[in-house]
C-alpha atoms as a PDB file:
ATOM      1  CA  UNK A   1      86.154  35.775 129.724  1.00  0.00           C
ATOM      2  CA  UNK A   2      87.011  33.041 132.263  1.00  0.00           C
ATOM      3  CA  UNK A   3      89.387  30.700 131.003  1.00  0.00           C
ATOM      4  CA  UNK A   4      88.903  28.164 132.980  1.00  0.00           C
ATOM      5  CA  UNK A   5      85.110  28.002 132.292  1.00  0.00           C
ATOM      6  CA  UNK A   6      85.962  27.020 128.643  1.00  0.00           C
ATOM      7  CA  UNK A   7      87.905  24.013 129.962  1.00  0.00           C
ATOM      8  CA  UNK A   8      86.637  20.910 131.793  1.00  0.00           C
ATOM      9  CA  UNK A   9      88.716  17.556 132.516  1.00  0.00           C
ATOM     10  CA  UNK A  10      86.838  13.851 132.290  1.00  0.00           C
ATOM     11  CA  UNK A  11      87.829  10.448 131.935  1.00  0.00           C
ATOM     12  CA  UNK A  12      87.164   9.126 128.581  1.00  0.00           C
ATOM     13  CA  UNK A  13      84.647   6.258 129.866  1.00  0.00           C
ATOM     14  CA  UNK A  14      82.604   8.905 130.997  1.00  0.00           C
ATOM     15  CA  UNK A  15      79.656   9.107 128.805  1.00  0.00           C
ATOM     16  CA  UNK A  16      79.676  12.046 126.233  1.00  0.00           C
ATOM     17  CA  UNK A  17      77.666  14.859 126.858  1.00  0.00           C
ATOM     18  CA  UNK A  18      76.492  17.882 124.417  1.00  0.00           C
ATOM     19  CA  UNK A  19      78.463  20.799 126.982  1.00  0.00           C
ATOM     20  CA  UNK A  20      81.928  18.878 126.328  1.00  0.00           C
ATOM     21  CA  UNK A  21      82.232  20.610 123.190  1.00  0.00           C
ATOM     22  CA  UNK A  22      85.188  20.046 121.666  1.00  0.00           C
ATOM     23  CA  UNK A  23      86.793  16.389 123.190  1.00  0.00           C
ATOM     24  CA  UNK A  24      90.250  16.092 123.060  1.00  0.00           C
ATOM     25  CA  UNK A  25      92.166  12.728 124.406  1.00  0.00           C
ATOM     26  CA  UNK A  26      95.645  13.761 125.978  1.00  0.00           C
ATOM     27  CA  UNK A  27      97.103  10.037 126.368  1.00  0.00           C
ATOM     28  CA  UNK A  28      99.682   9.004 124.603  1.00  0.00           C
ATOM     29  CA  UNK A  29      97.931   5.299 124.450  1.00  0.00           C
ATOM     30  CA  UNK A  30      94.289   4.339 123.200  1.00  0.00           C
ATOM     31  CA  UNK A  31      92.503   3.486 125.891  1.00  0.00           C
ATOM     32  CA  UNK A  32      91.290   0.464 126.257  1.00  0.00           C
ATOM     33  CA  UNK A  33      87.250  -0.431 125.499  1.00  0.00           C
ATOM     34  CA  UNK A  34      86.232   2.169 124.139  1.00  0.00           C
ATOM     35  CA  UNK A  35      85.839   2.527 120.324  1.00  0.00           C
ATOM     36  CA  UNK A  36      86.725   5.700 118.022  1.00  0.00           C
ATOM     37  CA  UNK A  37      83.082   6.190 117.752  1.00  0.00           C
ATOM     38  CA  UNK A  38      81.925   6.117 120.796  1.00  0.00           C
ATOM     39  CA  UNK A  39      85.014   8.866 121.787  1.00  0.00           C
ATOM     40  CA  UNK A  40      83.878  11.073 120.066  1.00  0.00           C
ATOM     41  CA  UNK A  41      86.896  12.498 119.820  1.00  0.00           C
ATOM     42  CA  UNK A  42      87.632  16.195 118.324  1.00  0.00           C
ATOM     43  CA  UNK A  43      91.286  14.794 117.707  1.00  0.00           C
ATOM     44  CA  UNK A  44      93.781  12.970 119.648  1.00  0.00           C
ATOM     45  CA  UNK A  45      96.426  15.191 120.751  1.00  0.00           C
ATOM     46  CA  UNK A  46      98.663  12.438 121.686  1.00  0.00           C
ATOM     47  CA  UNK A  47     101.477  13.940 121.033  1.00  0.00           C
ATOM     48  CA  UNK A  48     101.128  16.047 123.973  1.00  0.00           C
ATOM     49  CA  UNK A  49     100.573  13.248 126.204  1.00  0.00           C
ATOM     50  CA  UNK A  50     104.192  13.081 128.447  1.00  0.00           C
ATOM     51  CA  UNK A  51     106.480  10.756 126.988  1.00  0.00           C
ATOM     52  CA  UNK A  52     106.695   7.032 127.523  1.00  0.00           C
ATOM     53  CA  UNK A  53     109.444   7.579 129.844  1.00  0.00           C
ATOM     54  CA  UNK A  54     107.791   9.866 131.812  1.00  0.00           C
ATOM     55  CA  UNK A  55     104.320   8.185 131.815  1.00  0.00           C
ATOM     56  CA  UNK A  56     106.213   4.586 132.587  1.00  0.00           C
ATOM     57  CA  UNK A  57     107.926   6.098 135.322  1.00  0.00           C
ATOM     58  CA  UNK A  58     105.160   7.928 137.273  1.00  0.00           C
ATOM     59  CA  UNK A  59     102.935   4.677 136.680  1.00  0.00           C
ATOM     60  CA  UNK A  60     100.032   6.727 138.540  1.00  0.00           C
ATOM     61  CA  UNK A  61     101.763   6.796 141.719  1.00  0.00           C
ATOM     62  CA  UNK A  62     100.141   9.594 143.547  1.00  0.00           C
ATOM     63  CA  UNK A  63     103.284   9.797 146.083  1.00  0.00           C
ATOM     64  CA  UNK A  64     105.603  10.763 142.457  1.00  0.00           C
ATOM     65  CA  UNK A  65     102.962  13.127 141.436  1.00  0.00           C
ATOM     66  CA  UNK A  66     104.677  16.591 142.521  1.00  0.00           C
ATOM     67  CA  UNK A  67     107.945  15.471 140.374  1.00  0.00           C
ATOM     68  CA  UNK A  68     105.763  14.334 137.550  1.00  0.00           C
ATOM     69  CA  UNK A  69     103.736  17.708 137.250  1.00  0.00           C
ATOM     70  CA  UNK A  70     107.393  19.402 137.223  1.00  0.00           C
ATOM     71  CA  UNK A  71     108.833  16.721 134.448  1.00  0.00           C
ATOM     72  CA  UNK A  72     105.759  17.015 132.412  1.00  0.00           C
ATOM     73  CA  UNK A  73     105.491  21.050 132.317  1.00  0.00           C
ATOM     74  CA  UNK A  74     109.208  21.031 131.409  1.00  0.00           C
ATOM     75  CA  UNK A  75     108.833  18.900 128.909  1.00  0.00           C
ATOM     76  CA  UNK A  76     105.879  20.766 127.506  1.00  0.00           C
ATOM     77  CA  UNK A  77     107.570  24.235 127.547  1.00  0.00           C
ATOM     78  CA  UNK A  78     110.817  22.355 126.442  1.00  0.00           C
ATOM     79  CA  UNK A  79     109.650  20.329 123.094  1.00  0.00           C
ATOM     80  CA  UNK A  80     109.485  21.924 119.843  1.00  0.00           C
ATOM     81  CA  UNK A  81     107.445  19.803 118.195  1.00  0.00           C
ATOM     82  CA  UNK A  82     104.686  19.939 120.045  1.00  0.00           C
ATOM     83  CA  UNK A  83     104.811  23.790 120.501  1.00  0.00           C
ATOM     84  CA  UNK A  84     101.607  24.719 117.951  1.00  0.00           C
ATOM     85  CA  UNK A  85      99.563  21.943 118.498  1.00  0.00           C
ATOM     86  CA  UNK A  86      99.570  23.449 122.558  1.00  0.00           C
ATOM     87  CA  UNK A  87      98.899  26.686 121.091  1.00  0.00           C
ATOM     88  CA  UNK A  88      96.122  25.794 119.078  1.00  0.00           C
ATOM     89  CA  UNK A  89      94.214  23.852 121.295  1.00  0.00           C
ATOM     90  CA  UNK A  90      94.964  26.700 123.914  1.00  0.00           C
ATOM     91  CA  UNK A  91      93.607  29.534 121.548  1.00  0.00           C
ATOM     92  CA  UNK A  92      90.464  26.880 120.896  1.00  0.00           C
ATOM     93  CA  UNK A  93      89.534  26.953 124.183  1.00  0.00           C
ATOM     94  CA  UNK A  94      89.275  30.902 124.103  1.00  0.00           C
ATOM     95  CA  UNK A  95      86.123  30.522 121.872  1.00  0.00           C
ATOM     96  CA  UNK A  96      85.099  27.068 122.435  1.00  0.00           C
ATOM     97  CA  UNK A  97      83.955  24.707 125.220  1.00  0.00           C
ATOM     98  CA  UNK A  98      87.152  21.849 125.391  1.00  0.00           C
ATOM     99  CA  UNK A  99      86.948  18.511 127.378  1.00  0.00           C
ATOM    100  CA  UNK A 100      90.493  17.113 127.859  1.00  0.00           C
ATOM    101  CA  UNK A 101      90.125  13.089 128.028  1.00  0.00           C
ATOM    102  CA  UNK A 102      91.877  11.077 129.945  1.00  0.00           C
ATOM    103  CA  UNK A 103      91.931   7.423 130.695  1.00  0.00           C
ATOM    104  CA  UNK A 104      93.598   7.406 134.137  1.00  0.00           C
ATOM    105  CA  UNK A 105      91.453   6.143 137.170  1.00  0.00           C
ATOM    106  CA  UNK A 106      92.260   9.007 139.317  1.00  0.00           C
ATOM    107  CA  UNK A 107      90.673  12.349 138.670  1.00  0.00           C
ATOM    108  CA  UNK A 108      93.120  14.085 141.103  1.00  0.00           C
ATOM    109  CA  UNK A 109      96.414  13.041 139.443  1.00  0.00           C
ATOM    110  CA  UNK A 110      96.284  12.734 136.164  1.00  0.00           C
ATOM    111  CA  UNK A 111      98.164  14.816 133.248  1.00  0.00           C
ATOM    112  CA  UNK A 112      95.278  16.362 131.901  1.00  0.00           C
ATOM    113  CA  UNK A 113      94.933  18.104 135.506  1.00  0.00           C
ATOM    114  CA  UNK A 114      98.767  18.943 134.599  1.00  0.00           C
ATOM    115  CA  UNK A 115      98.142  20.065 130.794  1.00  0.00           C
ATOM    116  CA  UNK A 116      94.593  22.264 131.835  1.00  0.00           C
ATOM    117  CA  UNK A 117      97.076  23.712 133.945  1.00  0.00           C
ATOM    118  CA  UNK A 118      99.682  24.796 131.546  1.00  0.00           C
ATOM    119  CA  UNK A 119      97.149  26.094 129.131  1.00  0.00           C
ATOM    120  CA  UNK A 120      95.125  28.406 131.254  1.00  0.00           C
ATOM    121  CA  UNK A 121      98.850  29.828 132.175  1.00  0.00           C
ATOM    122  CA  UNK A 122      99.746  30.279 129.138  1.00  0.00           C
ATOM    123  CA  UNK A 123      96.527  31.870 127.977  1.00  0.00           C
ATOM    124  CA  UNK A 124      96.528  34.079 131.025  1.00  0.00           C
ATOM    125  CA  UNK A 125     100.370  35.207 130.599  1.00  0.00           C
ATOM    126  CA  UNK A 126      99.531  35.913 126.973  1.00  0.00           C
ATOM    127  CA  UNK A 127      96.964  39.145 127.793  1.00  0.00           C
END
């Protein structure tokens, strides 16, 4: 099974489509205009969103993104409490079609690019 295939990445003001399957929004903050209904949200894993410190500190500056992709996968590896809900939305996307929601404006840094990342490693260092 390809992994990544299961997978895909889209900004939440991106209309929904039938082949996201299961959406999931990875901020940490509601974004703005857009109402729970027409999110369509699976759930909101916000709790896997970095933390405010992390998020206020990177601020979407694509020149900070290399130490922000290192602070964010540390602090995903690193925080307890967050440790199942990463597993189970890993082990979801084994048998499921997942769209990881994001509100940034860039599609090319972004911390769902960062979290899609640390899942398909994980699932592929789990085998």
């Amino acid at each position: 099974m390809n992994i990544l295939a299961n997978i895909s990445i889209k900004r939440i003001y991106d209309p929904y489509e039938e082949s996201d399957g299961y959406r999931i929004l990875v901020d940490r903050l509601w974004p703005r205009g857009v109402s729970k209904e027409k999110a369509n949200l699976y759930c909101w894993a916000k709790d896997l969103a970095p933390s405010h410190e992390l998020r206020k500190e990177f601020h979407h500056n694509i020149e900070l993104f290399d130490e922000f992709r290192k602070r964010y996968k540390a602090e995903l590896r690193s925080n307890e409490s967050i440790k199942s809900e990463f597993k189970r939305l890993s082990e979801l996307s084994l048998t499921n079609n997942i769209t990881l929601l994001y509100a940034a404006k860039d599609p090319n840094y972004n911390n769902a690019l960062v979290l899609k990342d640390e899942i398909v490693q994980y699932l592929t260092t789990k085998k």
